[in-house]
C-alpha atoms as a PDB file:
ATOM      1  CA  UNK A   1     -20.887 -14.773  60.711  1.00  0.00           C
ATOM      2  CA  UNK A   2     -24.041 -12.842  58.830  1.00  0.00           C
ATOM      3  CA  UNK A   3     -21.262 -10.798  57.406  1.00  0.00           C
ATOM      4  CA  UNK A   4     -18.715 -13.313  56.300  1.00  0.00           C
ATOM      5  CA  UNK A   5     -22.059 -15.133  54.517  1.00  0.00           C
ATOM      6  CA  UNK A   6     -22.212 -11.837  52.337  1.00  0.00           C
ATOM      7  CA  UNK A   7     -19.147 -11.542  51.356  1.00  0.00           C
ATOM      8  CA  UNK A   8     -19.106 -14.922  50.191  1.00  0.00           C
ATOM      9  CA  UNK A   9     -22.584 -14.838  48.240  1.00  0.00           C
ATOM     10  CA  UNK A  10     -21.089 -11.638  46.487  1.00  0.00           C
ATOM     11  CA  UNK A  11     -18.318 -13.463  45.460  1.00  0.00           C
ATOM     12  CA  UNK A  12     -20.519 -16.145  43.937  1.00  0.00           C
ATOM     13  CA  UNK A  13     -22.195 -13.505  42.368  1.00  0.00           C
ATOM     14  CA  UNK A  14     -19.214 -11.615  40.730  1.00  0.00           C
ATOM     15  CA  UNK A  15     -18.036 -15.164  39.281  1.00  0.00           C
ATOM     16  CA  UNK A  16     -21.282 -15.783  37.182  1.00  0.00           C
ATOM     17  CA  UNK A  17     -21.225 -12.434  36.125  1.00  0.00           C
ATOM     18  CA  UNK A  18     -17.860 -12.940  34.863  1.00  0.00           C
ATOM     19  CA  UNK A  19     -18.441 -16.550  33.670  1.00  0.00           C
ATOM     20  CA  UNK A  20     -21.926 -15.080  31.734  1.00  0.00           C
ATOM     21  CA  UNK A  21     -19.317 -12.626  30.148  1.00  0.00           C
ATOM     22  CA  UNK A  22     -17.444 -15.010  29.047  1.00  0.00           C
ATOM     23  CA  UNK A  23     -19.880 -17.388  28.014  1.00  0.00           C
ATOM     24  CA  UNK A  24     -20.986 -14.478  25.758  1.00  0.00           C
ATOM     25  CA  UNK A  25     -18.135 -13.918  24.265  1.00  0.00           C
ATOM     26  CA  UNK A  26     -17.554 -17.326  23.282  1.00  0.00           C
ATOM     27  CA  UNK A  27     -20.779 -17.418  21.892  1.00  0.00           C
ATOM     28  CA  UNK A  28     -20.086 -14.437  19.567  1.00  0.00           C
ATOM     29  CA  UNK A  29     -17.048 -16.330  18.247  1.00  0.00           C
ATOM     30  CA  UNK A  30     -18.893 -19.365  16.986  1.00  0.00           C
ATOM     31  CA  UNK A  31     -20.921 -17.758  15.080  1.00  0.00           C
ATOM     32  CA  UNK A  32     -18.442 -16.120  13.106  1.00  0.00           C
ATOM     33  CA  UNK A  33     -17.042 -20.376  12.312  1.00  0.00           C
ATOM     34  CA  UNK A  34     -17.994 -19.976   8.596  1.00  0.00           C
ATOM     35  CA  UNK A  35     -15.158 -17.039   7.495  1.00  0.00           C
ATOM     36  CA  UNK A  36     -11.778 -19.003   7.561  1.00  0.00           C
ATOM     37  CA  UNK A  37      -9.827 -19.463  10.809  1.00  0.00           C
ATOM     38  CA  UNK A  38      -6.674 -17.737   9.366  1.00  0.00           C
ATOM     39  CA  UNK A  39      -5.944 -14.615   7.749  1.00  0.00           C
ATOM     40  CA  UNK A  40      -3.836 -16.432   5.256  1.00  0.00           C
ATOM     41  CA  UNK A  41      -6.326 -18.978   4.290  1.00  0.00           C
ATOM     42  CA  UNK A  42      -8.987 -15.618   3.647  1.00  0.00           C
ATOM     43  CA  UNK A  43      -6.046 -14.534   1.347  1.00  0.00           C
ATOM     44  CA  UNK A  44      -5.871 -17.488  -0.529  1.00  0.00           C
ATOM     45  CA  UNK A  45      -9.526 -18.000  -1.188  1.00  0.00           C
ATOM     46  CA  UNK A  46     -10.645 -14.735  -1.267  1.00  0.00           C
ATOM     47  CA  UNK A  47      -7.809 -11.862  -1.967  1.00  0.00           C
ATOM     48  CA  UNK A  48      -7.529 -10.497  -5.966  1.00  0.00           C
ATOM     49  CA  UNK A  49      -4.703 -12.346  -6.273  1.00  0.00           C
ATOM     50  CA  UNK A  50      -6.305 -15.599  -8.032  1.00  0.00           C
ATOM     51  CA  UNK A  51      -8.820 -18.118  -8.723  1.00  0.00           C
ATOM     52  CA  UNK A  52      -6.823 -20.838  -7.797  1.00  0.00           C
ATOM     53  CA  UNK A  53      -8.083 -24.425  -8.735  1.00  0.00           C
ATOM     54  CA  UNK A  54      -8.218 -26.268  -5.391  1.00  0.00           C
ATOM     55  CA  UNK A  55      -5.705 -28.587  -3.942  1.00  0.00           C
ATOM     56  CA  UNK A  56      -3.019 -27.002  -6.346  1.00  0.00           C
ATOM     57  CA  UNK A  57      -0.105 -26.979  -3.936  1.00  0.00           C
ATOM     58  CA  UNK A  58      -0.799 -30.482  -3.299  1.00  0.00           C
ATOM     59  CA  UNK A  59      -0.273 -31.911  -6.859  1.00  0.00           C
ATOM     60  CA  UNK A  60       2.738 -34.451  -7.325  1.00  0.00           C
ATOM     61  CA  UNK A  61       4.580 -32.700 -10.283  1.00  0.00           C
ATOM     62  CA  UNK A  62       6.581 -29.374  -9.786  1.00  0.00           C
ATOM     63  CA  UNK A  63       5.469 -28.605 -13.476  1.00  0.00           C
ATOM     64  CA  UNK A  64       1.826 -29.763 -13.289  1.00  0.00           C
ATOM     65  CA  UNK A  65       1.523 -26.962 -10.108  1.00  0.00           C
ATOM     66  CA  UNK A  66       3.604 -24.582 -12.407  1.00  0.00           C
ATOM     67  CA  UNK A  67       0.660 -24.958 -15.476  1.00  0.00           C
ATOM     68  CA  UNK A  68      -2.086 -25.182 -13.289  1.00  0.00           C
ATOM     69  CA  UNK A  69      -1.211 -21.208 -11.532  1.00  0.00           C
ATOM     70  CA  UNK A  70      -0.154 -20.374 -14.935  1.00  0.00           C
ATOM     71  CA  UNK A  71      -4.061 -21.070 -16.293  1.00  0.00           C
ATOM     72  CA  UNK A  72      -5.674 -19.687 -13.064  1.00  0.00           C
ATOM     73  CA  UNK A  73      -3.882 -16.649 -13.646  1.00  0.00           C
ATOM     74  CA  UNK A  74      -4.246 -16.169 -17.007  1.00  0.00           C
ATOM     75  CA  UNK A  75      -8.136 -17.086 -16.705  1.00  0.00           C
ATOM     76  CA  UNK A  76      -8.574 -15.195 -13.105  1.00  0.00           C
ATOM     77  CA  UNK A  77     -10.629 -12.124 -13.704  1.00  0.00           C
ATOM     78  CA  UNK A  78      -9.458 -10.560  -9.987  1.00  0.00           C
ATOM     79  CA  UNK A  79      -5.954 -10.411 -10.304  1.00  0.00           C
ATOM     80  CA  UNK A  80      -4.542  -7.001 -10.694  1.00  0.00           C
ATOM     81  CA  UNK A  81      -0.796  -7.720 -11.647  1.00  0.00           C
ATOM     82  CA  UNK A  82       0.093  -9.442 -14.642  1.00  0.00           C
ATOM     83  CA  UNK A  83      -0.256 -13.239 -14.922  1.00  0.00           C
ATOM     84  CA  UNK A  84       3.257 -14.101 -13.873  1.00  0.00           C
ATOM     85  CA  UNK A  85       3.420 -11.734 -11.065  1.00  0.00           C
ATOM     86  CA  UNK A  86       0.104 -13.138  -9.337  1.00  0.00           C
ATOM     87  CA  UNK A  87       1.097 -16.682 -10.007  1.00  0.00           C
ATOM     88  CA  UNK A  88       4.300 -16.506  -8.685  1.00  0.00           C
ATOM     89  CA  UNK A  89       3.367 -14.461  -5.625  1.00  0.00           C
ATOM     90  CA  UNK A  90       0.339 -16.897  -4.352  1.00  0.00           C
ATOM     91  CA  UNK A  91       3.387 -19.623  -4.723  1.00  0.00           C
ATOM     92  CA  UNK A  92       5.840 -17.823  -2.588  1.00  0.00           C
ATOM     93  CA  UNK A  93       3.047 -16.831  -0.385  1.00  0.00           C
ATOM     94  CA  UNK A  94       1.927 -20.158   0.256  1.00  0.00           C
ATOM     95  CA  UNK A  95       5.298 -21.592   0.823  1.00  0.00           C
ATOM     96  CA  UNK A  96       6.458 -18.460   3.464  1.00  0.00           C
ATOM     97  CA  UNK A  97       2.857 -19.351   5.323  1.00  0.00           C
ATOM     98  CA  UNK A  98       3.401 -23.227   5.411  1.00  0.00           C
ATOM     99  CA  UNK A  99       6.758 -21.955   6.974  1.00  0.00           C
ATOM    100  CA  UNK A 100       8.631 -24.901   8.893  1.00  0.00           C
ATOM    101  CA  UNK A 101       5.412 -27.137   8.637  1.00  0.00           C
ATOM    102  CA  UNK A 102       5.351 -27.633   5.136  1.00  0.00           C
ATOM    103  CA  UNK A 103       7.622 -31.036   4.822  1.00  0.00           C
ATOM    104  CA  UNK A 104      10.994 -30.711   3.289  1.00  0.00           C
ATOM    105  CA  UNK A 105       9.964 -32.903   0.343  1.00  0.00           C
ATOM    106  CA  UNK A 106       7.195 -30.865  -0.596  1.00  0.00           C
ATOM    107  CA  UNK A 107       9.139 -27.291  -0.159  1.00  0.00           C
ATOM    108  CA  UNK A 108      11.493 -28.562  -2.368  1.00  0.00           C
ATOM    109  CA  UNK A 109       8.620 -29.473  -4.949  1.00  0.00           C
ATOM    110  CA  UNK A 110       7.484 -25.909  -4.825  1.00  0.00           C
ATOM    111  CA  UNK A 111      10.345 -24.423  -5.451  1.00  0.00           C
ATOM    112  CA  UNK A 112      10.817 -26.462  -8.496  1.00  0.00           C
ATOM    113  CA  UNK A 113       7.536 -24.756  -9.503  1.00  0.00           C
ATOM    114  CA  UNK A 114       8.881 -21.498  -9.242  1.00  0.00           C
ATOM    115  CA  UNK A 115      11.701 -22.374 -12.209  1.00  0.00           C
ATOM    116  CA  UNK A 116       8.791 -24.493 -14.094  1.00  0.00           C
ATOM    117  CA  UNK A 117       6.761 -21.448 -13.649  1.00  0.00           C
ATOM    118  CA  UNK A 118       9.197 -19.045 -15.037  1.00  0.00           C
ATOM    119  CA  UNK A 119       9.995 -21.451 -18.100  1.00  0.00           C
ATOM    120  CA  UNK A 120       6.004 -21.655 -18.726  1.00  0.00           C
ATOM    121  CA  UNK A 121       5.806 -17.982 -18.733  1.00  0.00           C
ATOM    122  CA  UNK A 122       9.011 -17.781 -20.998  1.00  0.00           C
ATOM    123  CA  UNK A 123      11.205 -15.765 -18.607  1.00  0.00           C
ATOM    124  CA  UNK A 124      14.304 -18.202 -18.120  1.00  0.00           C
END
């Protein structure tokens, strides 16, 4: 029985260490809680895309989200492409990460951006 005792107390043992471990770990990750979750959120806050104005892709009007990337890009100081380019990118970006979340009605909205985009930039 003395041996059956030790095996079992080693067992114990071996699950805190692996419980610590994880515990650890865990810890580690909530620190890091202040840089966004997702990669695509980083991008759109922090890539040299844009300055967007926030809550842009939520606005009601196709054409008031067209003029609103239209002035971030023309007034963003990261972008490296020209002002149409990075506009229309960080819209086709954002739609392709929203994927098959992003509600029909509002996909639809966005994609009327894209023409109102191109007519505020002139390139019908």
């Amino acid at each position: 029985m003395a041996h059956v005792r030790k095996t079992t107390h080693s067992r114990k043992t071996a699950t805190r260490k692996k419980t610590s471990a994880r515990r650890t770990t865990a810890a580690r990750k909530s620190t890091k809680r202040s840089a966004p979750k997702r990669w695509s959120q980083r991008v759109t806050k922090q890539s040299d895309a844009l300055d967007l104005k926030q809550g842009v892709f939520k606005l009601t009007s196709a054409k008031k989200i067209a003029a609103s990337l239209k002035r971030s890009a023309e007034h963003s100081s990261r972008r490296k492409a020209g002002a149409y380019r990075s506009a229309l990118s960080m819209l086709t970006f954002y739609i392709n990460r929203a994927g098959k979340t992003l509600p029909q009605t509002q996909r639809s909205r966005l994609e009327r951006a894209k023409v109102e985009l191109k007519r505020a930039f002139g390139r019908e």
